[in-house]
N, C-alpha and C. Protein backbone atom coordinates (compact mmCIF):
# COMPACT_ATOMS: atom_id res chain seq x y z
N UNK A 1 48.68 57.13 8.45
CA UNK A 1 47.38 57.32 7.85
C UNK A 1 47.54 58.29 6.69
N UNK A 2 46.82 58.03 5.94
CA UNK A 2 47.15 59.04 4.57
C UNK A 2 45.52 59.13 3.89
N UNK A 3 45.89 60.10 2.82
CA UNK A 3 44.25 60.61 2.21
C UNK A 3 43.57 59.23 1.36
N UNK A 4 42.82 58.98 1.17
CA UNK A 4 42.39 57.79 0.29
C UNK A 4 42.80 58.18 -1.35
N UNK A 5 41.77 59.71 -1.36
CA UNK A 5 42.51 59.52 -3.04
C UNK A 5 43.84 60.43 -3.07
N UNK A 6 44.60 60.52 -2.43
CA UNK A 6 45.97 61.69 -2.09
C UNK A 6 46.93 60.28 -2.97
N UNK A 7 48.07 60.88 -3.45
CA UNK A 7 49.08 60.08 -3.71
C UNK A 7 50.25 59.95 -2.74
N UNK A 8 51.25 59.03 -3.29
CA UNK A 8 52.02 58.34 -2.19
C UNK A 8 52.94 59.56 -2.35
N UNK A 9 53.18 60.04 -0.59
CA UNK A 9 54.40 60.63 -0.48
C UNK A 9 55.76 59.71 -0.31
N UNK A 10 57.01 59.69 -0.78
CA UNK A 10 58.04 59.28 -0.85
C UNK A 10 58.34 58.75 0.69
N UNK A 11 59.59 58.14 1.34
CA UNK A 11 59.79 57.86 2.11
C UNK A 11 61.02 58.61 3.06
N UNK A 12 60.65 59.59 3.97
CA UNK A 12 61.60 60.82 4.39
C UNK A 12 62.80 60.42 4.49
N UNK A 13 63.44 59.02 4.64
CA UNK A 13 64.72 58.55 5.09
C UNK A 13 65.38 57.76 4.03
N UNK A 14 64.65 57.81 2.69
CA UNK A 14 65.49 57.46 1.67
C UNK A 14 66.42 58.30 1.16
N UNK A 15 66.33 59.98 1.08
CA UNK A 15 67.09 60.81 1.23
C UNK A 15 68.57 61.04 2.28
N UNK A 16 69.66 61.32 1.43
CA UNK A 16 70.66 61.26 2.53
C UNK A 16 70.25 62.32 3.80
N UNK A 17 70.92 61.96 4.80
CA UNK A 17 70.54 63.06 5.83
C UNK A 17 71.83 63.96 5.89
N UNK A 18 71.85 65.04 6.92
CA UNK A 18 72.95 66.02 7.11
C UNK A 18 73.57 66.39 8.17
N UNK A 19 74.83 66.92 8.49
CA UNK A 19 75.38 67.01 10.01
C UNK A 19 74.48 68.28 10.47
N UNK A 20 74.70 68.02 12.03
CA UNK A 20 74.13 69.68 12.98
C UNK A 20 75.14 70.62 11.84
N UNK A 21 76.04 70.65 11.86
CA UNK A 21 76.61 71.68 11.46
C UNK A 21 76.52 72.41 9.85
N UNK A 22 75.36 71.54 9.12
CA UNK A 22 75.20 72.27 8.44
C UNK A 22 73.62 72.64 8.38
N UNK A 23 73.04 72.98 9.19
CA UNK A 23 71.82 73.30 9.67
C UNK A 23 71.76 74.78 8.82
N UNK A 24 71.09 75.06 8.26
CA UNK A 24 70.79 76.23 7.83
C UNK A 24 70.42 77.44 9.20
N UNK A 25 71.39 78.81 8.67
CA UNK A 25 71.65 79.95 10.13
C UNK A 25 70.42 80.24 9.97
N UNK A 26 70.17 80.82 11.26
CA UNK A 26 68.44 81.29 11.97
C UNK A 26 68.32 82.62 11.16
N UNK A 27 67.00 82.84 10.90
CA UNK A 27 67.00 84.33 10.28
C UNK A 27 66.63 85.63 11.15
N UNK A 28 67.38 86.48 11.60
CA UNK A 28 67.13 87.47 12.35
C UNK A 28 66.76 88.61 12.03
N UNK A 29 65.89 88.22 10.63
CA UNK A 29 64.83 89.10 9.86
C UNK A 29 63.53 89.47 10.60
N UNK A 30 62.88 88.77 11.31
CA UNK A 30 61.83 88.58 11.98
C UNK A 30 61.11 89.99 12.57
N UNK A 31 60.56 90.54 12.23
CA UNK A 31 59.74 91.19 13.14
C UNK A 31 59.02 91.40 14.13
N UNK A 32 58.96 91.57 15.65
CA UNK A 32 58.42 91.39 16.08
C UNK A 32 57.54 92.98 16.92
N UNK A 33 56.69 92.91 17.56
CA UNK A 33 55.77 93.72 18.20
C UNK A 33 56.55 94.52 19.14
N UNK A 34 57.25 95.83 19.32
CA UNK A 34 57.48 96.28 20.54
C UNK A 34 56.82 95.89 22.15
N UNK A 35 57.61 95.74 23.03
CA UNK A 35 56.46 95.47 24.40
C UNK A 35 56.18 96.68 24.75
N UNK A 36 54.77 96.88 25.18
CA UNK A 36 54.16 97.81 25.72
C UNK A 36 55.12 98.10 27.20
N UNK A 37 55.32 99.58 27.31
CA UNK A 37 56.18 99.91 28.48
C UNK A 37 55.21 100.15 29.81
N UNK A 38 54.09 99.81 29.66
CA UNK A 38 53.42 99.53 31.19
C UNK A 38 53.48 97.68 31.84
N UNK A 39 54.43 97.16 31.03
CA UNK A 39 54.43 95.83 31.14
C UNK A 39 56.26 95.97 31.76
N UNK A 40 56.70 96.69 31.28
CA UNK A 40 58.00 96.44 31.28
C UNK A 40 58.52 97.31 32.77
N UNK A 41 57.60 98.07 33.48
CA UNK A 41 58.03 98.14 34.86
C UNK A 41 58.17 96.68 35.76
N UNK A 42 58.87 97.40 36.55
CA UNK A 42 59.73 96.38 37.59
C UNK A 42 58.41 95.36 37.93
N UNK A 43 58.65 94.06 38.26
CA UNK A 43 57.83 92.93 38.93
C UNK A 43 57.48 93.24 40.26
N UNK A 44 56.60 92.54 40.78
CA UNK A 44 56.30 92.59 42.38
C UNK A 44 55.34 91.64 42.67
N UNK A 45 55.73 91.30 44.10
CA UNK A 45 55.21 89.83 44.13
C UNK A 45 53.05 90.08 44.33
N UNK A 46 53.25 88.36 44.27
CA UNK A 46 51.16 88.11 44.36
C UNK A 46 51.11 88.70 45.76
N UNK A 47 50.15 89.71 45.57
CA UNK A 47 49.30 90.35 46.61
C UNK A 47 49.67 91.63 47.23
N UNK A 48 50.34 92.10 46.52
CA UNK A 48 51.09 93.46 46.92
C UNK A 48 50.11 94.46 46.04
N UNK A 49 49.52 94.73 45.69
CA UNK A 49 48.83 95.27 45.23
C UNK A 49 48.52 96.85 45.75
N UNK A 50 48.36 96.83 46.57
CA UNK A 50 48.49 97.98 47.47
C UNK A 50 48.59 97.85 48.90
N UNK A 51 49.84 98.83 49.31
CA UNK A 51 50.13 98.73 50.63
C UNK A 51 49.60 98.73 51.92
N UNK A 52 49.60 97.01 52.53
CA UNK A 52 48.46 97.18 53.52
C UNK A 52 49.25 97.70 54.79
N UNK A 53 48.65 98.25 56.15
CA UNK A 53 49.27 97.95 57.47
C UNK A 53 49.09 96.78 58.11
N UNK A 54 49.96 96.65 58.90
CA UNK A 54 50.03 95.81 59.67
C UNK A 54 49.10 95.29 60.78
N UNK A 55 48.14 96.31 61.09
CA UNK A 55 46.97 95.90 61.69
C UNK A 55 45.56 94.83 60.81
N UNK A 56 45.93 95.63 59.43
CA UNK A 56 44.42 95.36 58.15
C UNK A 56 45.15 93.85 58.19
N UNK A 57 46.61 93.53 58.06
CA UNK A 57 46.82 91.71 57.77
C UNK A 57 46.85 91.23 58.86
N UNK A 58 47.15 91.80 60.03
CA UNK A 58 46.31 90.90 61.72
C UNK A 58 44.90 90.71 61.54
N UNK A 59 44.38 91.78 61.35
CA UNK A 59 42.61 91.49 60.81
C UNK A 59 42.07 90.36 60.19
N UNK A 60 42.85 90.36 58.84
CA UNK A 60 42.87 88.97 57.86
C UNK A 60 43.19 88.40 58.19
N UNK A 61 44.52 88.02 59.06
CA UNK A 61 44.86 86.59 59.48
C UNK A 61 43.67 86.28 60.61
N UNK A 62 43.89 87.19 61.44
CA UNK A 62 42.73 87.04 63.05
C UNK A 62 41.44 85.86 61.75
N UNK A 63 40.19 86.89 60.77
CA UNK A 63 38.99 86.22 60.02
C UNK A 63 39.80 84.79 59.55
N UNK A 64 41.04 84.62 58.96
CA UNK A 64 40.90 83.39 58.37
C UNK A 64 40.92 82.56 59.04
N UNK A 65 41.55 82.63 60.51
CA UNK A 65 41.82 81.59 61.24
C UNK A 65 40.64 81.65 61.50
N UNK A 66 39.80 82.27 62.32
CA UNK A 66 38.17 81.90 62.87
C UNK A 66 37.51 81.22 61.56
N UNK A 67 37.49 81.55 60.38
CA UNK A 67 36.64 80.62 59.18
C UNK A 67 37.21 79.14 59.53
N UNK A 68 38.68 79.01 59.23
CA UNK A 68 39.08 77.85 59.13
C UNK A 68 39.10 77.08 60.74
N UNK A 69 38.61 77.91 62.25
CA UNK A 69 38.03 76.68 62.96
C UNK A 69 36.61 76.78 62.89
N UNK A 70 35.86 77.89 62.19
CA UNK A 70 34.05 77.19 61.82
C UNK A 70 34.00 76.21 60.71
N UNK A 71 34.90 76.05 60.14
CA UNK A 71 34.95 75.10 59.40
C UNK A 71 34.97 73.59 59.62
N UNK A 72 36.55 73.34 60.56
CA UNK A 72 36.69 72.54 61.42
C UNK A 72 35.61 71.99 62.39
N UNK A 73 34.99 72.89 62.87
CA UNK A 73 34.14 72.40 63.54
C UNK A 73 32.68 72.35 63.16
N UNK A 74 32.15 72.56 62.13
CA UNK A 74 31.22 72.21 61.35
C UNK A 74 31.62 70.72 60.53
N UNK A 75 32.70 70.54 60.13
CA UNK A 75 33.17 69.26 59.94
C UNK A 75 33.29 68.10 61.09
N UNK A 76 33.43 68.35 61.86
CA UNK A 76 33.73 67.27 62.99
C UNK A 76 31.83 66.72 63.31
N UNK A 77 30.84 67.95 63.25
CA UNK A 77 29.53 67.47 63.98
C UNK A 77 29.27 65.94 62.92
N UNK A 78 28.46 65.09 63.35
CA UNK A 78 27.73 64.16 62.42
C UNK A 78 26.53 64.71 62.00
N UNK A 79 26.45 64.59 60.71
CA UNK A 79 25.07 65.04 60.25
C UNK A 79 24.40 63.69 59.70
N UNK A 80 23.22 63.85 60.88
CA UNK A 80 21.85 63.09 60.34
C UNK A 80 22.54 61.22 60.66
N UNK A 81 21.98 60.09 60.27
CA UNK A 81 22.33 59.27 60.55
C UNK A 81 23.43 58.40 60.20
N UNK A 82 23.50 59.29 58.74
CA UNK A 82 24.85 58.36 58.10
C UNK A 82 26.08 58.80 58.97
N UNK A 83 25.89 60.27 58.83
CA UNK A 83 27.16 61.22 59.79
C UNK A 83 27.63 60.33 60.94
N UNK A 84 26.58 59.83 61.97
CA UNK A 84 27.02 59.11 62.75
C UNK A 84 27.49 57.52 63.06
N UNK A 85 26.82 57.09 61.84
CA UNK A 85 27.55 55.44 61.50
C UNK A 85 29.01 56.20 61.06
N UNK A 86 28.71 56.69 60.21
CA UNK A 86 30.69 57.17 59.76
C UNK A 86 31.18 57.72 60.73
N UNK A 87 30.94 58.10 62.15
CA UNK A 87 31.68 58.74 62.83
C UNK A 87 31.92 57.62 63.75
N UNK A 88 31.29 56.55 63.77
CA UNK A 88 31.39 55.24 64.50
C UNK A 88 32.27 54.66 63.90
N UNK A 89 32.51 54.58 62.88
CA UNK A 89 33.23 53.79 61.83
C UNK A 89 34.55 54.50 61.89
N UNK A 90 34.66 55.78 62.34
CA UNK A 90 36.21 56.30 62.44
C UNK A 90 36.57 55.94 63.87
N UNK A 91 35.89 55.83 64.70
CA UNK A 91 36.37 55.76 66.35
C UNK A 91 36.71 54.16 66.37
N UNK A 92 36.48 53.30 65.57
CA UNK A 92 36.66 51.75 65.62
C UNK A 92 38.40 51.46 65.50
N UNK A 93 38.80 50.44 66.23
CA UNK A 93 40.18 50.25 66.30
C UNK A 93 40.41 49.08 64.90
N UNK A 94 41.78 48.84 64.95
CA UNK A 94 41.71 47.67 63.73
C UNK A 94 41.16 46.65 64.59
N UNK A 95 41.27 46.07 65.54
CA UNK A 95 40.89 44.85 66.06
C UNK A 95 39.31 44.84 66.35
N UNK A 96 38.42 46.14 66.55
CA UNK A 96 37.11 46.40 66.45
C UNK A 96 36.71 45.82 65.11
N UNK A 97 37.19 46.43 64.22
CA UNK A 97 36.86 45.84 62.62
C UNK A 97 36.94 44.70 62.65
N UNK A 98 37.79 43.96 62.91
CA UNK A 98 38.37 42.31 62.43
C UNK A 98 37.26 41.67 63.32
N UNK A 99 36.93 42.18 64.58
CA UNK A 99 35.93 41.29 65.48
C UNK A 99 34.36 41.42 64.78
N UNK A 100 34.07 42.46 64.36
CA UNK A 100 32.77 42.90 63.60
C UNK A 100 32.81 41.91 62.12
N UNK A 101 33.74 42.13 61.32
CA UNK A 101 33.74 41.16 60.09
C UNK A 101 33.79 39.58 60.65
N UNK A 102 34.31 39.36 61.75
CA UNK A 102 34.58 37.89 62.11
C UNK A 102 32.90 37.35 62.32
N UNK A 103 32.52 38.30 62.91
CA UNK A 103 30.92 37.84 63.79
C UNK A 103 29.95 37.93 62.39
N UNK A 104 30.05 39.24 61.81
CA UNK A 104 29.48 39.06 60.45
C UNK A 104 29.63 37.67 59.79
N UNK A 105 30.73 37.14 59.51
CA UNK A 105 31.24 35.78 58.35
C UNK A 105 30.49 34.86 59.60
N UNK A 106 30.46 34.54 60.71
CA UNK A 106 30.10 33.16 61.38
C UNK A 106 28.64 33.49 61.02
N UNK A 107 27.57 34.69 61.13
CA UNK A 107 26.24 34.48 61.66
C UNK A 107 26.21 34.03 59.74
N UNK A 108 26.86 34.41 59.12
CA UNK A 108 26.85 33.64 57.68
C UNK A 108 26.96 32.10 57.45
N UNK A 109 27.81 31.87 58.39
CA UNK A 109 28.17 30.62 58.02
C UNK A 109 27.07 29.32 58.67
N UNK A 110 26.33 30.58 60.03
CA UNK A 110 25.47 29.34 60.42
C UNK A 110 24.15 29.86 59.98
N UNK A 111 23.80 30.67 58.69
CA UNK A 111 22.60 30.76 58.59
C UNK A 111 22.67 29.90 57.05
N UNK A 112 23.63 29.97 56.55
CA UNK A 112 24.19 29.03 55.72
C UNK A 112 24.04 27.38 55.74
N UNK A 113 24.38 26.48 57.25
CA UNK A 113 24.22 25.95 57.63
C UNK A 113 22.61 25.67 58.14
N UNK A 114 22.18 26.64 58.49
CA UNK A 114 20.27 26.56 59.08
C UNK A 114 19.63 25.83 57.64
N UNK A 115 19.86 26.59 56.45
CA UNK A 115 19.31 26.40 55.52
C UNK A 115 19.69 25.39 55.17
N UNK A 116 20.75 24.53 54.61
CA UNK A 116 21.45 23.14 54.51
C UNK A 116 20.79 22.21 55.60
N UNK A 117 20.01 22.13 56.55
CA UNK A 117 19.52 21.55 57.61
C UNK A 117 17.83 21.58 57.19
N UNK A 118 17.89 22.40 56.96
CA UNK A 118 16.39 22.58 56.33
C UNK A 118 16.27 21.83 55.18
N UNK A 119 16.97 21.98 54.25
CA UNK A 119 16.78 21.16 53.10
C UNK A 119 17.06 19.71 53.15
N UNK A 120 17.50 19.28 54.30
CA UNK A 120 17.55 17.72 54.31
C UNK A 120 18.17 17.44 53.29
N UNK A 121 19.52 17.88 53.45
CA UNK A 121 20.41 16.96 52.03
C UNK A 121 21.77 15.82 52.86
């Protein structure tokens, strides 16, 4: 794509090209920003932040596990009526399904048929 009224730039590969090795050297003129020396103390890992005991992370583990079974078990109840068709719909085996779609397609096929009987064709 190019400018409408811009003129034609040349074609980059009509020019000879050149080896890696004569790559023009990097310039190690560059200036850059000193790092701030409150950055440049030692690393330490996520969540160390300050030193807990060993009782305060039994504590936290003890709350997370109780959230994560009120959770669990606020998930498992059915809510309201859909909750419980979908909870019907998970307790169904594959062969429950296949017998439910089977009975579905016949009461089709003979209401299908009712109407073809009706119309006298």
């Amino acid at each position: 794509m190019g400018n409408l009224c811009g003129k034609e730039s040349g074609d980059p590969f009509a020019q000879p090209g050149r080896t890696l090795a004569s790559a023009p050297a990097p310039n190690n003129n560059t200036q850059t920003a000193p790092v701030p020396k409150k950055l440049i103390s030692a690393p330490r890992k996520l969540g160390s932040g300050a030193p807990q005991s060993s009782a305060s992370q039994e504590d936290a583990r003890r709350k997370a596990a109780e959230a994560a079974e009120a959770r669990a078990k606020a998930a498992s109840k059915p809510k309201g009526t859909l909750g419980s068709k979908l909870e019907q719909q998970k307790k169904q085996t594959w062969t429950d399904t296949l017998e439910a779609s089977s009975k579905d397609t016949r009461r089709a096929r003979d209401a299908d048929a009712a109407a073809e009987t009706r119309a006298y064709n």
